[in-house]
Protein backbone atom coordinates (compact mmCIF):
# COMPACT_ATOMS: atom_id res chain seq x y z
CA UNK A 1 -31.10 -133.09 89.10
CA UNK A 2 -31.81 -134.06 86.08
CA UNK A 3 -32.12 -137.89 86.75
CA UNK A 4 -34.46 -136.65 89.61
CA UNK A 5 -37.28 -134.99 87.31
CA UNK A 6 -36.58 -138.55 85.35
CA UNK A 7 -37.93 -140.15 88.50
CA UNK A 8 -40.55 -138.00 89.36
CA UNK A 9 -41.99 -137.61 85.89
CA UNK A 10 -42.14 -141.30 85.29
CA UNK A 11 -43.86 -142.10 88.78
CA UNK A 12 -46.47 -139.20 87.70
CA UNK A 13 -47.10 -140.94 84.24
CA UNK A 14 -47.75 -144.40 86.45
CA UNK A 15 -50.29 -142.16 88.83
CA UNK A 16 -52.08 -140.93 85.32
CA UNK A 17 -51.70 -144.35 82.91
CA UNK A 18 -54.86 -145.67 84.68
CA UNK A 19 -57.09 -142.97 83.34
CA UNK A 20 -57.88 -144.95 80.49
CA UNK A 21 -60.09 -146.99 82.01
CA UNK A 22 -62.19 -144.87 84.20
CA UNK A 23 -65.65 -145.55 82.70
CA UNK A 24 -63.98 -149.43 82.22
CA UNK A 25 -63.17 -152.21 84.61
CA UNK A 26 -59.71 -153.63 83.43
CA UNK A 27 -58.83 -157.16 82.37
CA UNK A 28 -57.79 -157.89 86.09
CA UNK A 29 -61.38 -156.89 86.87
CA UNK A 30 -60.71 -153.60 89.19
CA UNK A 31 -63.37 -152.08 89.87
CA UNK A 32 -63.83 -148.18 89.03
CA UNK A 33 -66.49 -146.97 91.00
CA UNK A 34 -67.62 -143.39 90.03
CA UNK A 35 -69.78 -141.14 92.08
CA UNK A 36 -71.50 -137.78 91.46
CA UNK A 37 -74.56 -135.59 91.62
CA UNK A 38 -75.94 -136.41 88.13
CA UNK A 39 -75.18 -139.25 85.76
CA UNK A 40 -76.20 -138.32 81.98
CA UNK A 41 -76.06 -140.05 78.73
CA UNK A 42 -76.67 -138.90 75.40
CA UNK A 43 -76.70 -141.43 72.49
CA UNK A 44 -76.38 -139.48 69.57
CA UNK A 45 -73.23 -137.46 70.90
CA UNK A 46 -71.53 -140.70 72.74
CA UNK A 47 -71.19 -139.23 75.44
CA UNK A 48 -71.87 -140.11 79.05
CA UNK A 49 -71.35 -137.24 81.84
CA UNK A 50 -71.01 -137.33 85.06
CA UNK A 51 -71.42 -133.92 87.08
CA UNK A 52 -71.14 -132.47 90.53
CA UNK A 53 -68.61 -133.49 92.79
CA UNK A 54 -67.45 -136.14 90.68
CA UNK A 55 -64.85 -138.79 92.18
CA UNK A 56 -63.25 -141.70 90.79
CA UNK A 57 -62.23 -144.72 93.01
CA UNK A 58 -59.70 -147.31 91.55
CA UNK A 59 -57.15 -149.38 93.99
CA UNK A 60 -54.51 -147.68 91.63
CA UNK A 61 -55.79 -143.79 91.65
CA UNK A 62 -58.32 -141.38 92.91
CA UNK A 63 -59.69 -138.50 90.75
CA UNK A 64 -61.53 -135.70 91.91
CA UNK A 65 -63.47 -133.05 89.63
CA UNK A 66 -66.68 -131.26 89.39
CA UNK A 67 -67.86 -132.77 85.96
CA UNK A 68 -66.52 -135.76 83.92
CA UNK A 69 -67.09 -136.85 80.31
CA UNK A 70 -66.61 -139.95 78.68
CA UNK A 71 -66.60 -139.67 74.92
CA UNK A 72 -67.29 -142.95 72.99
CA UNK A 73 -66.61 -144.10 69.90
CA UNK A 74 -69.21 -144.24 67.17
CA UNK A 75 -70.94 -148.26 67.20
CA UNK A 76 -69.14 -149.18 64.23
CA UNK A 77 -66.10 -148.01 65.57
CA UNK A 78 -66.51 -149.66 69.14
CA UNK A 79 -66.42 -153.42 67.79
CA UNK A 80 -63.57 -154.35 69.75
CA UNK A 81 -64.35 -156.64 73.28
CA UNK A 82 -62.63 -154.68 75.82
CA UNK A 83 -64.39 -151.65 77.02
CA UNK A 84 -61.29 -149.30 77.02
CA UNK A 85 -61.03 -149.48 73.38
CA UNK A 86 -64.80 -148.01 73.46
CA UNK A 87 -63.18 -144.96 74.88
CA UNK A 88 -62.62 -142.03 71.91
CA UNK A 89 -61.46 -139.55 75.18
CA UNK A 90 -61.81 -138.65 78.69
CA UNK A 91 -61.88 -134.98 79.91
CA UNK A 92 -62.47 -134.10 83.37
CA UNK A 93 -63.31 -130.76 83.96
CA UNK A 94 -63.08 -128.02 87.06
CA UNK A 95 -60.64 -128.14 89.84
CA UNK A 96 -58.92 -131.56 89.22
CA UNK A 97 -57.35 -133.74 91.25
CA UNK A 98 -55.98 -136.78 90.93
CA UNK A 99 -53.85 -138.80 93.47
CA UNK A 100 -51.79 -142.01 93.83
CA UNK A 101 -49.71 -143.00 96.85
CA UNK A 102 -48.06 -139.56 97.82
CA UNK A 103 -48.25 -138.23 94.11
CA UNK A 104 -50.57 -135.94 93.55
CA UNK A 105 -51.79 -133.65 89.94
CA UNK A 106 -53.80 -130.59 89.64
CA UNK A 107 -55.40 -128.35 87.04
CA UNK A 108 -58.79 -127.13 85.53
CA UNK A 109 -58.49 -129.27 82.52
CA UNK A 110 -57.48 -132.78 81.82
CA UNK A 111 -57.64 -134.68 78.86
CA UNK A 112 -56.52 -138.56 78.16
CA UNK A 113 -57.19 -139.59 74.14
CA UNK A 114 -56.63 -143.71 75.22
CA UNK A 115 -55.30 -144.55 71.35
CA UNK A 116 -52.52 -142.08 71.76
CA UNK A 117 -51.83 -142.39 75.34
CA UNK A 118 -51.34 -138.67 76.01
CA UNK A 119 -53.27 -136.87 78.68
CA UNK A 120 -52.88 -132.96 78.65
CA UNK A 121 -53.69 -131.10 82.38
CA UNK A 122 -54.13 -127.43 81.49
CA UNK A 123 -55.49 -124.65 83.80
CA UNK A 124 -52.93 -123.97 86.11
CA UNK A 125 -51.31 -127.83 85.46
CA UNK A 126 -49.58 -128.76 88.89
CA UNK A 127 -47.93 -132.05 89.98
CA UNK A 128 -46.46 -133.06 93.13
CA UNK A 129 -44.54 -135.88 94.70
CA UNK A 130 -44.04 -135.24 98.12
CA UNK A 131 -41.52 -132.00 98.14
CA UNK A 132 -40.84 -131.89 94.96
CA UNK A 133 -43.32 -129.74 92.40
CA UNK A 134 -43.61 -129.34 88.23
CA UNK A 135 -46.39 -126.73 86.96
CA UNK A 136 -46.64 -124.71 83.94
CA UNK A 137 -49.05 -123.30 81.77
CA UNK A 138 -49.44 -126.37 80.07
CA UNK A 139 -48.13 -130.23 80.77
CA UNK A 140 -48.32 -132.92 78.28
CA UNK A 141 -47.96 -136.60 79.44
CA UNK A 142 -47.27 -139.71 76.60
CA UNK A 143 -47.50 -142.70 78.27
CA UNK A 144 -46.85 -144.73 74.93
CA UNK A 145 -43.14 -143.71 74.80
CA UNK A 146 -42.88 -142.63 78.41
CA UNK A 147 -42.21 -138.66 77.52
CA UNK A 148 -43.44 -135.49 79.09
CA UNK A 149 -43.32 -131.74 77.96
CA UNK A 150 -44.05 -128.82 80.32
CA UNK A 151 -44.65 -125.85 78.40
CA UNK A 152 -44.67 -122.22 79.37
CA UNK A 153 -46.36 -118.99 78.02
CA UNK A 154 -47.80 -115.59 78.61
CA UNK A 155 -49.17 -116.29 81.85
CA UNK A 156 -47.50 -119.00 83.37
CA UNK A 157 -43.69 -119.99 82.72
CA UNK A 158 -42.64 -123.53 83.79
CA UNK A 159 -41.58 -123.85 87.23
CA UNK A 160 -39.63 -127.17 88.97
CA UNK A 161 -38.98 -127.40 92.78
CA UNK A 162 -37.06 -130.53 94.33
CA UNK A 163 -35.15 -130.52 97.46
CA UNK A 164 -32.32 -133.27 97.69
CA UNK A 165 -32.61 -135.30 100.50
CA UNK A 166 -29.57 -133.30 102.50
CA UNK A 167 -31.92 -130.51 102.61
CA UNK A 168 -34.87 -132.53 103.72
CA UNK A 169 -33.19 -133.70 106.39
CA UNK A 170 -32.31 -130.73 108.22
């Protein structure tokens, strides 16, 4: 079982490592194309948000979620050539979704900081891979050092479903 979670963990960091670059095209030049209601940016904050039914199209990922924002590093900061280092953090807000192949995460709240590599889903955090389920209250993904942590609290402890493939067969 516990080689299992190992598996499914790691293929839901691979469905989530592309968030970095959603307001980016990467160096192989995929294109991200982002669609919503209402597009705005503010200077002064560095921030660009994109609101109402907000959904991200990469060939690696989809991401679904009613608003979007892009938080940029200051200019002096932003120097660098490629547009993902631009990127300060990403938070996509109100019933998220995100999906690659048959892998599929849910919650209210996620958050990617790109110079860590750790994106946090909170709000009722789910993720699936076919049968086989991982929620908690809270679930933190590194995708620097290929970790995870589910956490638990007051009102929602950490639940895990697989079935084996004997009982998926039946």
């Amino acid at each position: 079982m516990g080689k299992k979670l190992t598996v499914f963990l790691f293929y839901l960091f691979i469905c989530l490592s592309s968030t970095s670059v959603l307001a980016a095209q990467d160096s192989q030049s995929h294109t991200t194309d982002i669609t919503s209601d209402k597009m705005t940016y503010t200077g002064q904050e560095n921030l660009v948000i994109f609101a109402g039914n907000v959904h991200v199209v990469r060939p690696d990922f989809e991401l679904w979620s009613h608003e979007l924002h892009v938080f940029l590093k200051p200019a002096h900061e932003n120097d660098s050539p490629g547009q993902q280092e631009n990127i300060e953090k990403i938070m996509a807000r109100g019933d998220v979704r995100i999906r690659s192949d048959n892998r599929e995460g849910h919650s209210d709240l996620l958050t990617y900081l790109p110079d860590t590599g750790i994106a946090r889903l909170e709000g009722n955090p789910r993720l699936v891979e076919g049968q086989n389920s991982v929620e908690g209250e809270t679930i933190i993904l590194n995708m620097s050092d290929n970790t995870s942590e589910v956490l638990g609290g007051p009102e929602r402890r950490v639940r895990v479903i697989f079935h084996s493939e004997s009982e998926t067969r039946e």
